[in-house]
Protein backbone atom coordinates (compact mmCIF):
# COMPACT_ATOMS: atom_id res chain seq x y z
CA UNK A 1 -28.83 -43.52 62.36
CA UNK A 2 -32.57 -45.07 62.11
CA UNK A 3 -31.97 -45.67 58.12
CA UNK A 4 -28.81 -47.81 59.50
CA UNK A 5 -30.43 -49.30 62.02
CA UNK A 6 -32.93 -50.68 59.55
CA UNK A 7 -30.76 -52.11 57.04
CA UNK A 8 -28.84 -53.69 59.89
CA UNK A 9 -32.09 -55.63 60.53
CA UNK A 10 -33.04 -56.50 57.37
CA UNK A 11 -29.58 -57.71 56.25
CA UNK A 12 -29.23 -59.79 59.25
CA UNK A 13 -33.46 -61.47 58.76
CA UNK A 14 -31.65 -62.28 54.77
CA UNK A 15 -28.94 -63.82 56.58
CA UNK A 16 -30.55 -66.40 58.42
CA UNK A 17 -32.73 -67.22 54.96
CA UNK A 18 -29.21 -67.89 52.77
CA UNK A 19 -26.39 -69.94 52.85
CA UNK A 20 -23.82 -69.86 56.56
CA UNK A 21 -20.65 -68.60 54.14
CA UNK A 22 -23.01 -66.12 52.97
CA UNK A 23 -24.37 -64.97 55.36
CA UNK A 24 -21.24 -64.93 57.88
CA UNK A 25 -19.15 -62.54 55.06
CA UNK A 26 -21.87 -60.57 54.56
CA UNK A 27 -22.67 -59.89 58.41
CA UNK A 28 -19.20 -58.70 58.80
CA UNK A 29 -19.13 -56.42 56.34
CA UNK A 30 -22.66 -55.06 57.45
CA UNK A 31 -20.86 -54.57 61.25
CA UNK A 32 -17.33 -52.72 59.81
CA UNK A 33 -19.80 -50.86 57.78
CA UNK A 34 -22.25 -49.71 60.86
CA UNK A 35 -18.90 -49.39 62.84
CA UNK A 36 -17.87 -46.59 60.63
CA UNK A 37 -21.10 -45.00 60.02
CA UNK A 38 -21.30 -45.13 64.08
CA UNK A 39 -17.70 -43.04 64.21
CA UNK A 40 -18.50 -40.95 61.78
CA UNK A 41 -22.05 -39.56 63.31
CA UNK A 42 -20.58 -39.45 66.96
CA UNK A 43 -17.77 -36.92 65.38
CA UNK A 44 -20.00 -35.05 63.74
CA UNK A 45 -22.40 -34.54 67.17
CA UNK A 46 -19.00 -33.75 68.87
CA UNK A 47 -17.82 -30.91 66.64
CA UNK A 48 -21.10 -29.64 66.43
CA UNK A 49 -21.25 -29.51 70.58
CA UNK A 50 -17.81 -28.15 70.80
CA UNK A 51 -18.36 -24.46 69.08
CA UNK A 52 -21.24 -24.64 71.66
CA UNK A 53 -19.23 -25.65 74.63
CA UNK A 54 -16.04 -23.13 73.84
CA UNK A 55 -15.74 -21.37 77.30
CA UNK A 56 -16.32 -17.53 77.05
CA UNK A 57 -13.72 -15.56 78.32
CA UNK A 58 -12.75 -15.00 81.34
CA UNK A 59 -11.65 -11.49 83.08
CA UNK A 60 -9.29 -11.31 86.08
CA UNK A 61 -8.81 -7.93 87.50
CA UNK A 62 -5.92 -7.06 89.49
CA UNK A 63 -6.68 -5.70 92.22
CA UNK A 64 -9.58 -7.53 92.63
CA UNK A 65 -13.30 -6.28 92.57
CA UNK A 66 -14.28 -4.18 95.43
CA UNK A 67 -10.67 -4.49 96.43
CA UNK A 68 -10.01 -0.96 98.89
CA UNK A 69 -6.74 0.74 100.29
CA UNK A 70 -4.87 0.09 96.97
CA UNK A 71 -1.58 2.02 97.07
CA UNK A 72 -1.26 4.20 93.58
CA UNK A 73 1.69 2.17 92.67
CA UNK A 74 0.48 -1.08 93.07
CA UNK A 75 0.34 -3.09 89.97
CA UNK A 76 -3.15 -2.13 87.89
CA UNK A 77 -3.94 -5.12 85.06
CA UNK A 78 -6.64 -6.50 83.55
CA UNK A 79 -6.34 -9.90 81.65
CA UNK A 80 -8.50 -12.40 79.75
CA UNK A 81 -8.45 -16.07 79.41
CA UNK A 82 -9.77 -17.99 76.56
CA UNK A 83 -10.28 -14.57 74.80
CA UNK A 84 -9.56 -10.99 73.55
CA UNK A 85 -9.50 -7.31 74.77
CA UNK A 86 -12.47 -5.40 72.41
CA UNK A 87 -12.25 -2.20 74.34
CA UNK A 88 -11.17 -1.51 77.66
CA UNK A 89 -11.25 1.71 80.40
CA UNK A 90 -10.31 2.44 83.66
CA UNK A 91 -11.47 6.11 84.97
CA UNK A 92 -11.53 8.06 88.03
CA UNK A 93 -14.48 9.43 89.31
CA UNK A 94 -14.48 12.44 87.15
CA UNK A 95 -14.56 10.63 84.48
CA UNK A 96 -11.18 10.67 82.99
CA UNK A 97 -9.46 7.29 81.78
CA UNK A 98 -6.31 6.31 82.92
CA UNK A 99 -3.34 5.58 81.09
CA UNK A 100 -2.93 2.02 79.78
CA UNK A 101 -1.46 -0.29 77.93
CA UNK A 102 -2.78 -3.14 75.53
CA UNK A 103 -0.50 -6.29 74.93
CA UNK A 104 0.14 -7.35 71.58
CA UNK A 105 -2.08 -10.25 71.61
CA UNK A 106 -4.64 -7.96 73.19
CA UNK A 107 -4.90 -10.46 76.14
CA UNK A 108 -4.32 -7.77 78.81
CA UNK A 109 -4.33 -4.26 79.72
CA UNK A 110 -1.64 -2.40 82.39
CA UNK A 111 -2.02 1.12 83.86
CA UNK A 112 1.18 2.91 82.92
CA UNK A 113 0.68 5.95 85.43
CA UNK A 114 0.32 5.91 89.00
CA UNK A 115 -3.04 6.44 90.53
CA UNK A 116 -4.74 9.02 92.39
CA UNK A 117 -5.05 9.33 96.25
CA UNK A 118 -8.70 7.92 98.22
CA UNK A 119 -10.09 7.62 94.62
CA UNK A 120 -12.41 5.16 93.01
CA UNK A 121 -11.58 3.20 89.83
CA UNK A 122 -14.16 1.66 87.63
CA UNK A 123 -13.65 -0.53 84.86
CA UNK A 124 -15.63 -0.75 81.47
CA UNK A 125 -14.91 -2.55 78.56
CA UNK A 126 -15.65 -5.44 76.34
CA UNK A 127 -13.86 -8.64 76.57
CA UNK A 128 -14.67 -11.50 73.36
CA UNK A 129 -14.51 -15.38 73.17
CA UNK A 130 -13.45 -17.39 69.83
CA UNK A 131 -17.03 -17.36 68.93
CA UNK A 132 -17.25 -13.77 68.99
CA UNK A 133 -19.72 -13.53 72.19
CA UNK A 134 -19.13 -10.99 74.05
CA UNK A 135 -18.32 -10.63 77.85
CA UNK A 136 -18.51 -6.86 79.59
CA UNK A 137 -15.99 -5.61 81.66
CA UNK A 138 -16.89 -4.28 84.49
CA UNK A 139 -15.94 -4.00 88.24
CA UNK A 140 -14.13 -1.51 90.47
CA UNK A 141 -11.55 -0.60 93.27
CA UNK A 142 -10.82 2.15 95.64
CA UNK A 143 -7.08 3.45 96.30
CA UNK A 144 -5.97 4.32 100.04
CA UNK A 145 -6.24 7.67 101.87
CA UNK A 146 -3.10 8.55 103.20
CA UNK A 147 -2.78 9.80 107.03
CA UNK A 148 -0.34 12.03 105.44
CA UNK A 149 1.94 12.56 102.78
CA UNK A 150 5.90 13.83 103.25
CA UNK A 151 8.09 15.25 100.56
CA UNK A 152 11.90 14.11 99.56
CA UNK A 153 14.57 16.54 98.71
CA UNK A 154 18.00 15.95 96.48
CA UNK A 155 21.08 17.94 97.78
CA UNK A 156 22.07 17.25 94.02
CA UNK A 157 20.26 20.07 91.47
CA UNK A 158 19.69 19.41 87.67
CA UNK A 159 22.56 20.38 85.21
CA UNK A 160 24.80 20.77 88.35
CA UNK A 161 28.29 19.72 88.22
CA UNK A 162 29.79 18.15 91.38
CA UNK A 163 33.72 16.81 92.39
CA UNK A 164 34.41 13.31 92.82
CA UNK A 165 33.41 12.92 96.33
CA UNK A 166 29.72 14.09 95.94
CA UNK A 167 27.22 12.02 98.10
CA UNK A 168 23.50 11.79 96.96
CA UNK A 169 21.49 12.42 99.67
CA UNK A 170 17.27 11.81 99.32
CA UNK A 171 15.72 13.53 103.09
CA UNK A 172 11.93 13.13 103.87
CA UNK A 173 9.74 15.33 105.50
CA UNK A 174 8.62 12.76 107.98
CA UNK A 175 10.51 9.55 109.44
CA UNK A 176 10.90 6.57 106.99
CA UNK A 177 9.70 3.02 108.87
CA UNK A 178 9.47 1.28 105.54
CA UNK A 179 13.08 1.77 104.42
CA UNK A 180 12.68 -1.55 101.99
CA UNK A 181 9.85 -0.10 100.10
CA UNK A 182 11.35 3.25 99.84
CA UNK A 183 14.93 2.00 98.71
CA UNK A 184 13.27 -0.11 96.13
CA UNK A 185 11.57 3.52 94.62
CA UNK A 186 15.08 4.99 94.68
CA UNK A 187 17.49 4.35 91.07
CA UNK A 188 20.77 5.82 90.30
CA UNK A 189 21.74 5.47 86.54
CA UNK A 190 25.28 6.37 85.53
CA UNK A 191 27.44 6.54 82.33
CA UNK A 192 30.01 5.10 82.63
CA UNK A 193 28.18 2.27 84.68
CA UNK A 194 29.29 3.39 88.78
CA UNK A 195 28.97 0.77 91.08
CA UNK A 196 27.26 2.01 94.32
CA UNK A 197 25.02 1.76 96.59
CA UNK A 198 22.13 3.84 99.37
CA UNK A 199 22.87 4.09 103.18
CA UNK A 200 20.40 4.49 105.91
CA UNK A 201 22.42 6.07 108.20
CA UNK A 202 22.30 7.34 112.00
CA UNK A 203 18.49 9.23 111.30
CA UNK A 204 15.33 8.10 109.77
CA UNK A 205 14.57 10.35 107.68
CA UNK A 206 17.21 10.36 105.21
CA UNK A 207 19.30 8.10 102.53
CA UNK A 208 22.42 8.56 100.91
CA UNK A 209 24.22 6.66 97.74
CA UNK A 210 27.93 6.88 97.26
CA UNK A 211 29.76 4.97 94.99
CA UNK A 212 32.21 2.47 95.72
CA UNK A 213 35.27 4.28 95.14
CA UNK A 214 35.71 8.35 93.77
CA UNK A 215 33.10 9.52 90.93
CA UNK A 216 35.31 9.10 87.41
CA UNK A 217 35.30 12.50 86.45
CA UNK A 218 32.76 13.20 83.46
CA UNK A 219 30.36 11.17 84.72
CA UNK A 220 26.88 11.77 84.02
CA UNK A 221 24.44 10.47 86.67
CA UNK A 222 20.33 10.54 86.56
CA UNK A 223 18.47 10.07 89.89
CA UNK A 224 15.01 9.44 90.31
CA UNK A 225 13.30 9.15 93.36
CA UNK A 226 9.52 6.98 92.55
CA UNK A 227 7.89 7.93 96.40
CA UNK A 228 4.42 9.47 94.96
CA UNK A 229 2.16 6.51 96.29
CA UNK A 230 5.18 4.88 98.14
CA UNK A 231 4.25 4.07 102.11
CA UNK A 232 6.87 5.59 104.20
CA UNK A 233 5.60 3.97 107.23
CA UNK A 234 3.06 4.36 110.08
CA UNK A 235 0.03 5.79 107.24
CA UNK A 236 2.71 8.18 105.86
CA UNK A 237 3.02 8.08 102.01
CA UNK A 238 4.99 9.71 99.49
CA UNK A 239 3.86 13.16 98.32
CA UNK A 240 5.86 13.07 94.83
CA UNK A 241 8.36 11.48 92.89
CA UNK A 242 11.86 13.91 93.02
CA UNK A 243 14.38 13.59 89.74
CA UNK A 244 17.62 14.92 89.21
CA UNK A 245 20.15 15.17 86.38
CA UNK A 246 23.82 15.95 86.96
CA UNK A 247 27.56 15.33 86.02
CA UNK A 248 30.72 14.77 87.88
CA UNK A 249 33.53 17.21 86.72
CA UNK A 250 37.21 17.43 87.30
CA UNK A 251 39.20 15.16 89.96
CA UNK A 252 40.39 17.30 93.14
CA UNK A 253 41.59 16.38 95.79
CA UNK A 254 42.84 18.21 98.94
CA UNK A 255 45.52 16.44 101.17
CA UNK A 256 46.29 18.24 104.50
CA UNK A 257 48.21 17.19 107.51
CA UNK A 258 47.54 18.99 110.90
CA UNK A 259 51.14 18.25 111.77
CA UNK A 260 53.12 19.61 108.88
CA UNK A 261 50.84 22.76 108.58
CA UNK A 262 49.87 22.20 105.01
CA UNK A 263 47.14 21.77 102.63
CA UNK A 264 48.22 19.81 98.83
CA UNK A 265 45.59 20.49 96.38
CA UNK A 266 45.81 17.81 93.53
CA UNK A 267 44.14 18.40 90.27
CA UNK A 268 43.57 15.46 87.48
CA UNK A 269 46.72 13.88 89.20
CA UNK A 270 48.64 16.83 88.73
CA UNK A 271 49.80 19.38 92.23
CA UNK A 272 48.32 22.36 91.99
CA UNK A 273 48.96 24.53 94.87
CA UNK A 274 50.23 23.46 98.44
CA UNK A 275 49.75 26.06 101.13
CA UNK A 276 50.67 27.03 104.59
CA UNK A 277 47.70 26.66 106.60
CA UNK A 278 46.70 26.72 110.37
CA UNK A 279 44.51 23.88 111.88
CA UNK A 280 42.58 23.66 114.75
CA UNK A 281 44.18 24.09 118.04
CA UNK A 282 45.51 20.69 118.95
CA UNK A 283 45.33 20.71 122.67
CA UNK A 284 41.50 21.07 122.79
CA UNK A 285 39.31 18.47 121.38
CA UNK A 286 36.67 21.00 120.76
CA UNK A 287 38.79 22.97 118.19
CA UNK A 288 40.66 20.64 116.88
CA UNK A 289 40.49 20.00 112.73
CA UNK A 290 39.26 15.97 112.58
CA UNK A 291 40.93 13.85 110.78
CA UNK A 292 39.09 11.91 108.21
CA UNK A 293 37.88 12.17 104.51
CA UNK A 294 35.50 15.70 104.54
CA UNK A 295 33.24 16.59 101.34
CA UNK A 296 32.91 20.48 100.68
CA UNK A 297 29.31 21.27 100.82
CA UNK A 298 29.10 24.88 99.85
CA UNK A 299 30.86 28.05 99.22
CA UNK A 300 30.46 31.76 100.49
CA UNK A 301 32.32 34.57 99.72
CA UNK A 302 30.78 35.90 102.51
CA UNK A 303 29.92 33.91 105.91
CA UNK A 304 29.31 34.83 109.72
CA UNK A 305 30.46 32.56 112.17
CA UNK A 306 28.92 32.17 115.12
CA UNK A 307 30.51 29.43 118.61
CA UNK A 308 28.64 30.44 121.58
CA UNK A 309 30.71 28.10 123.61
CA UNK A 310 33.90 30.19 122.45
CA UNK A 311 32.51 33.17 123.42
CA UNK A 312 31.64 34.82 119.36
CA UNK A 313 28.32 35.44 117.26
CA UNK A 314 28.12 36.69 113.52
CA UNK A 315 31.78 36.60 113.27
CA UNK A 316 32.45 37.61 109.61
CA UNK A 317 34.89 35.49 107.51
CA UNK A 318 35.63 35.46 103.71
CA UNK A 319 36.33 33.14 101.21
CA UNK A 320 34.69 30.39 102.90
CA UNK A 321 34.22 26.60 102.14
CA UNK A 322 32.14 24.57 104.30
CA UNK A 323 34.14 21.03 104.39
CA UNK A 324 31.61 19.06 106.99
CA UNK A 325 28.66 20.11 109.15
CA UNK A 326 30.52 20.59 112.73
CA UNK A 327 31.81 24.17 111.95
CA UNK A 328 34.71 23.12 109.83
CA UNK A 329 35.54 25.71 106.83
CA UNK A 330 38.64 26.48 104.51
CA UNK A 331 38.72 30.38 104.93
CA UNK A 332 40.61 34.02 104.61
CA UNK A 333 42.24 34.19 107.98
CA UNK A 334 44.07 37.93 107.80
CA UNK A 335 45.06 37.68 111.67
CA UNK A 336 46.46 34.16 111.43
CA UNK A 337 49.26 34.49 108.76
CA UNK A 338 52.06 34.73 110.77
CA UNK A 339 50.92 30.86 112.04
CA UNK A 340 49.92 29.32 108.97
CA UNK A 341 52.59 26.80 108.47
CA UNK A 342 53.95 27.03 111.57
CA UNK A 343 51.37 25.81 114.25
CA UNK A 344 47.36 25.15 114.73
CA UNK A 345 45.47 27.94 116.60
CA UNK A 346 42.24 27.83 114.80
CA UNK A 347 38.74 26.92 116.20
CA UNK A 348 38.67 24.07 113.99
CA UNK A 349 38.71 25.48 110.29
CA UNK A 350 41.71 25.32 108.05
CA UNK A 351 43.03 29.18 107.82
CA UNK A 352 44.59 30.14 105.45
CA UNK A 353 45.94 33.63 103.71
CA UNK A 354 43.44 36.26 102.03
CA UNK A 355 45.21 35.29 98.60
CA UNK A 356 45.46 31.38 98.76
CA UNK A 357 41.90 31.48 100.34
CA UNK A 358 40.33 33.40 97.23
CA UNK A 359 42.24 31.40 95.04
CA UNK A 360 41.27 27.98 96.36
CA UNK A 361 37.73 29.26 96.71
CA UNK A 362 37.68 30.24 93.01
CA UNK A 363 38.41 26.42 92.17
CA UNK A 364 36.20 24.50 94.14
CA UNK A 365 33.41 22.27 92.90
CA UNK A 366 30.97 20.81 95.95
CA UNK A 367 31.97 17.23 96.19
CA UNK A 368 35.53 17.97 96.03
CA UNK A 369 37.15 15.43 98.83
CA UNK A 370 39.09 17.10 101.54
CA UNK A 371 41.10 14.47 102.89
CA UNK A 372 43.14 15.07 106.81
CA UNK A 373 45.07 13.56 108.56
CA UNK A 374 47.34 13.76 111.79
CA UNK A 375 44.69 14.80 114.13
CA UNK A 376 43.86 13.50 117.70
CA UNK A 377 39.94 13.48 116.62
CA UNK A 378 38.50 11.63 113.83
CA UNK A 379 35.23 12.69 111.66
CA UNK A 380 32.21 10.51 112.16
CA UNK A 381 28.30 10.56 112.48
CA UNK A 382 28.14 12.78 115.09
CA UNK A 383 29.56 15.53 112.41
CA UNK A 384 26.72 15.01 110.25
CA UNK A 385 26.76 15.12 106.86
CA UNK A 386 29.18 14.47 104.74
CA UNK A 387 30.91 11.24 106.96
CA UNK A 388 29.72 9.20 104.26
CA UNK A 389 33.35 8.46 103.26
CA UNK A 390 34.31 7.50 107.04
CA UNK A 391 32.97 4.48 106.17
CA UNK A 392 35.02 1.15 104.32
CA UNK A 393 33.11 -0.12 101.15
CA UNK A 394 31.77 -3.05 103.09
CA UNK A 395 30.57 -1.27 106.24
CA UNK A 396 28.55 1.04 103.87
CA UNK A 397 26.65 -1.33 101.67
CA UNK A 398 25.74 -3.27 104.84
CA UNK A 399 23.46 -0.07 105.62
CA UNK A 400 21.22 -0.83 102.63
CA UNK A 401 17.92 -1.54 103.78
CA UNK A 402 17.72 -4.57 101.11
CA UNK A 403 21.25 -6.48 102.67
CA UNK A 404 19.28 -6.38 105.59
């Protein structure tokens, strides 16, 4: 720039010395001229600034430095800005790294297992800019220390096969305050695709799905409970994640009428059997059989009965089939033949014949839907589980903790 500030000077001392035509062309070709030249060395000071100026990259940590009480499953990501990922590590206090992630486009890093309980994290790494400086990665985090931890059980096992009625029921260990975080760990996946939906029902500590209408039979369901690291409420958090695998088999369904003394078992649309039965005792609300859609929930080929209230204790019965949790069973009643299809006189259970008992029992799938009807008494919450069919479609889904 001082060799063009010189011949600007000299040009413009020959200019006053020659002729005003002259001098005025040549003066404006010595300005366009010194224009240029003026561009041309102000872009070439900018480019050379800019590699200097380039921002280095920048590291954002989620959760945040020094960041305590993180829950296990809380997102875990580390990202750079105006940069790249060189290497990157998260590790527990012993040491060992943590399973991760790195995008394509190596601009971040996420933790693809769940963290360890009232542990420390540190991060260590390299992060690099466009210029190839490099930036460390460092920083760390601490993960919360549970006042306690509470288990979930499935009443559905793996490679079990269930009737179309089957509820899934997830019960904790402790009572569940945070029922939005919980149902948001909880997925049913189905083939075909089931449309259903969880129920917090009259107790805190457990949650039941149920689809919308009867299972299709075949289907094959997959639940998985994600509570490790979930808070349950009040300091409580979840002690593991609980999966099951199972199918629905064939459609049965039992139709019985307390009034016309009969039980109509229906198989893939087709009658089966239809046998003389004896309900509960219709004059006494305690015995008598409710009316209502009942789920069997288990089978015995041996089972003692026991009513205080009705005056007997390890009473043995055979061939039984538990249809609800209030006492009410399908079983061998030997003593009660000469009333099955004639009138009730049972203490609630449906009796029924050593033969048709056995036979029944030997076709039974849990799940199966026992359907009554033509009682004075109807099934409901206070018979426990399974009432989960008492309820219409639109009353049930209106227990999810997430319409709420």
């Amino acid at each position: 720039m001082d060799g063009e500030k010189g011949t600007h000077v000299s040009q413009r001392k020959g200019a006053r010395r020659g002729n005003t035509r002259g001098s005025t062309a040549l003066m404006l070709a010595i300005l366009l001229g010194l224009a240029a030249c003026t561009g041309d060395g102000g872009n070439g000071d900018g480019n050379s600034g800019s590699e200097d100026s380039k921002p280095a990259a920048k590291i954002t940590a989620q959760p945040e430095d020094g960041k305590k009480d993180v829950a296990p499953r809380d997102p875990i990501r580390l990202s750079v800005a105006e940069g790249t990922i060189k290497s990157v590590a998260l590790t527990n206090p012993e040491g060992t790294p943590v399973d991760g992630e790195v995008a394509k486009d190596q601009r971040s890093w996420t933790a693809t297992e769940p963290l360890g309980y009232a542990k420390t994290y540190t991060w260590s790494g390299t992060a690099v800019d466009k210029n190839g400086k490099e930036t460390p990665i460092n920083g760390s985090f601490s993960t919360v220390a549970p006042k306690a931890t509470a288990g979930g059980r499935l009443n559905v096992g793996d490679d079990g096969i269930y009737g179309i009625a089957m509820p899934i029921s997830l019960t904790f260990d402790a009572p569940v305050t945070d029922k939005v975080a919980v149902e948001k760990a909880l997925h049913v996946e189905t083939t075909p695709q089931t449309e259903g939906s969880w129920a917090w029902l009259e107790n805190d500590t457990s949650v039941h799905w149920r689809p919308k209408d009867y299972w299709q039979p075949g289907t094959t369901v997959s639940v998985r409970a994600d509570i490790y690291g979930v808070h349950i409420g009040d300091g409580t958090y979840g002690e593991a994640d609980v999966t099951s695998n199972f199918s629905i088999g064939r459609s049965q369904i039992v139709k019985g009428n307390t009034q016309t003394h009969r039980m109509v078992v229906i198989r893939d649309g087709q009658q089966i059997a239809d046998y003389p039965v004896s309900y509960g005792l219709d004059s006494d609300p305690g015995r008598v059989t409710h009316s209502g859609t009942h789920v069997v929930m288990s089978k015995h080929p041996v089972y003692y009965m026991t009513n205080p209230g009705y005056g007997y204790r390890d009473f043995e019965v055979n061939w039984a089939v538990r249809i609800s949790n209030n006492g009410e069973f399908t079983h061998a009643a030997p003593w009660s033949v000469g009333d099955q299809g004639y009138t009730n006189v049972s203490h609630g259970c449906i009796n029924m014949s050593v033969a048709d008992a056995k036979e029944y029992y030997d076709g039974v799938l849990p799940g199966d839907p026992v359907e009554i009807e033509g009682s004075t008494q109807q099934l409901g919450p206070e018979d426990g589980d399974y009432h989960d069919w008492t309820y219409s479609w639109a009353d049930w889904s209106a227990l999810s903790a997430l319409t709420q």
